[in-house]
C-alpha atoms as a PDB file:
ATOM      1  CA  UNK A   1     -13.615  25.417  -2.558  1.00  0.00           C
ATOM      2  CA  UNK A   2     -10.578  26.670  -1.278  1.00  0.00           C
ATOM      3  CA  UNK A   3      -7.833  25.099   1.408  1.00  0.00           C
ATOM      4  CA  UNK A   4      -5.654  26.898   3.117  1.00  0.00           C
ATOM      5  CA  UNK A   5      -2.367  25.744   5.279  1.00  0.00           C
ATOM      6  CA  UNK A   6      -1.682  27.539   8.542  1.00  0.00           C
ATOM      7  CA  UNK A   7       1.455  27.218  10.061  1.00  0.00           C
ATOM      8  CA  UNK A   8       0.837  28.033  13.767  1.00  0.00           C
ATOM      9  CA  UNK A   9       2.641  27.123  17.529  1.00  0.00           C
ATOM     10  CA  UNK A  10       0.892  24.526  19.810  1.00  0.00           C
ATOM     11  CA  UNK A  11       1.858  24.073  23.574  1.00  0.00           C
ATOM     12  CA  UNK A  12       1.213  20.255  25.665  1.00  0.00           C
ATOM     13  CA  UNK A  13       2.303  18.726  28.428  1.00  0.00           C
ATOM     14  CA  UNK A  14       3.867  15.826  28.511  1.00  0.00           C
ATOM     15  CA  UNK A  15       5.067  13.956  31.523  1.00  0.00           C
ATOM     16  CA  UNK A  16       5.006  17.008  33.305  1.00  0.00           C
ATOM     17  CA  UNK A  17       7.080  19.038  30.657  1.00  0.00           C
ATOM     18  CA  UNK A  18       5.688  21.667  28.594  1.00  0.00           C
ATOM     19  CA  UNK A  19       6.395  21.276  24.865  1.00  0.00           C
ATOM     20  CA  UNK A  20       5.793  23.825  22.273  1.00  0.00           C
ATOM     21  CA  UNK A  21       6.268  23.257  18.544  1.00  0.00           C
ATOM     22  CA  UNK A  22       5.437  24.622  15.637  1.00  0.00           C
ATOM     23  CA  UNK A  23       2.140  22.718  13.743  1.00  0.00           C
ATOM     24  CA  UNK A  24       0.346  22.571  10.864  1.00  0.00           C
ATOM     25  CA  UNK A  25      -3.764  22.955  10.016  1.00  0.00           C
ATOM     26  CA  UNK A  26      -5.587  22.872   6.322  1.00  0.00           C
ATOM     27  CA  UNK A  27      -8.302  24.707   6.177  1.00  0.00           C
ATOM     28  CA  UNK A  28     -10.997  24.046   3.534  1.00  0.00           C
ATOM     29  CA  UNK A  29     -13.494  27.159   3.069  1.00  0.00           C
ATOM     30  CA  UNK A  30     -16.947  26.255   0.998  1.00  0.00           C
ATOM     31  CA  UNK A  31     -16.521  29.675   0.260  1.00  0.00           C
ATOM     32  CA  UNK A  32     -14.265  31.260  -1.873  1.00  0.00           C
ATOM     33  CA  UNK A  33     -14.494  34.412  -0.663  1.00  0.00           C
ATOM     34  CA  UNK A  34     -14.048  34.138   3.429  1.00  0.00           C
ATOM     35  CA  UNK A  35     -10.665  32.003   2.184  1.00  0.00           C
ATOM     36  CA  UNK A  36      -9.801  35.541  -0.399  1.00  0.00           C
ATOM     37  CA  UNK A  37     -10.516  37.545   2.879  1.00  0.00           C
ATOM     38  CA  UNK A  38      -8.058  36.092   4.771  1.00  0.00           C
ATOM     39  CA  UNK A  39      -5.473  36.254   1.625  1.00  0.00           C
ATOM     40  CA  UNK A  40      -6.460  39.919   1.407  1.00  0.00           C
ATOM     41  CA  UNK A  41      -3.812  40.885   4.554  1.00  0.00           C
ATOM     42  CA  UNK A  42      -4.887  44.586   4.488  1.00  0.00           C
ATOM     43  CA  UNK A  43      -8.361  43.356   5.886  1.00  0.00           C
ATOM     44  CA  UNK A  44      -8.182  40.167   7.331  1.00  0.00           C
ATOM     45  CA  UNK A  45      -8.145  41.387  10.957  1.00  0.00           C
ATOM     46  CA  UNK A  46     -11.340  39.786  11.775  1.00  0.00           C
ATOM     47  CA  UNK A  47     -11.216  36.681   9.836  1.00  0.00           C
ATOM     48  CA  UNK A  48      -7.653  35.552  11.416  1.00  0.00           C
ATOM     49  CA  UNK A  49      -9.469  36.095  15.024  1.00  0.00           C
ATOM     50  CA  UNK A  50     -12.202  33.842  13.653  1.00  0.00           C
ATOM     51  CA  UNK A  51      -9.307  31.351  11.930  1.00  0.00           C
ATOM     52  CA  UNK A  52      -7.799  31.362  16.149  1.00  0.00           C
ATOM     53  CA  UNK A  53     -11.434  30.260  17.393  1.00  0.00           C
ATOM     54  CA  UNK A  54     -11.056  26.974  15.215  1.00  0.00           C
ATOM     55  CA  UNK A  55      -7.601  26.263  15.400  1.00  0.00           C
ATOM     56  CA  UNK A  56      -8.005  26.360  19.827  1.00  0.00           C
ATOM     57  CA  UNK A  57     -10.897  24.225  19.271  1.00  0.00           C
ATOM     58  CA  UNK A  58      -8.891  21.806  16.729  1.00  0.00           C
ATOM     59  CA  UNK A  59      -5.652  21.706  19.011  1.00  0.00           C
ATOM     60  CA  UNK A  60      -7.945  20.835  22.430  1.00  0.00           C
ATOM     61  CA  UNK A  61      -9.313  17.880  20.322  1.00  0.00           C
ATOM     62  CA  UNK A  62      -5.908  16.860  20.078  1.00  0.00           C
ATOM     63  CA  UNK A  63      -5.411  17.386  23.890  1.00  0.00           C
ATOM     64  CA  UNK A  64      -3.034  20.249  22.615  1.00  0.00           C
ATOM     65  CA  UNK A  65      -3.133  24.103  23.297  1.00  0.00           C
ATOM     66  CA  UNK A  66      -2.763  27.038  20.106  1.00  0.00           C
ATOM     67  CA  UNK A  67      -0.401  29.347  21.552  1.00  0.00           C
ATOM     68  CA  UNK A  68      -2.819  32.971  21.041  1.00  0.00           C
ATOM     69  CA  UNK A  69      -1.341  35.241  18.433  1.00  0.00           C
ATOM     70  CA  UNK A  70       1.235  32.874  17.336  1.00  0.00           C
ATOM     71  CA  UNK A  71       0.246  32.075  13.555  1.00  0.00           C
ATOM     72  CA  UNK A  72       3.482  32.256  11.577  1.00  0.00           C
ATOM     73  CA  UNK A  73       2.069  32.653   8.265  1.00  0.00           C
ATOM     74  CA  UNK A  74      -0.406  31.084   6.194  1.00  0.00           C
ATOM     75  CA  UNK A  75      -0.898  30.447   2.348  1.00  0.00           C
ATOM     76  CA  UNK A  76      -3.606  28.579  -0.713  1.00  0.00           C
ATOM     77  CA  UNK A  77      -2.554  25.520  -1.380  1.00  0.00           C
ATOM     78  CA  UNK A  78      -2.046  24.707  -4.755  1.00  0.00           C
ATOM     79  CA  UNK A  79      -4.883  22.861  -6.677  1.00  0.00           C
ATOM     80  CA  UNK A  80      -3.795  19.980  -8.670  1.00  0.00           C
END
């Protein structure tokens, strides 16, 4: 099992203003090897589009919106 932080912008409104800010999501992959594919940034074209189908479902849970194409960077997080 693998995790993986994404760093990624997230838009709201709030009292009629629109906020953006930067936020945070860990990923945990059962598999090893769709969490290497997205390491792998030669050939992780498809698996980053798949990463931005969860992270606009996870942000509309939190009555937030990901901003599309906005991931800043991402990176394994360190075991132990």
């Amino acid at each position: 099992m693998k995790k993986l932080n994404i760093t990624y912008v997230t838009a709201e409104i709030k009292n009629g203003e629109k906020i953006v800010r930067k936020s945070r999501y860990t990923a945990i992959f059962e598999d090893d090897r769709v969490a290497d594919c997205l390491l792998d940034h030669d050939t992780s074209d498809v698996a980053v589009a798949n990463l931005e189908k969860l992270l606009r479902v996870v942000e509309r849970f939190k009555g937030r919106y990901y901003v599309p194409g906005s991931i800043k960077h991402y990176e394994l997080v360190k075991e132990g």
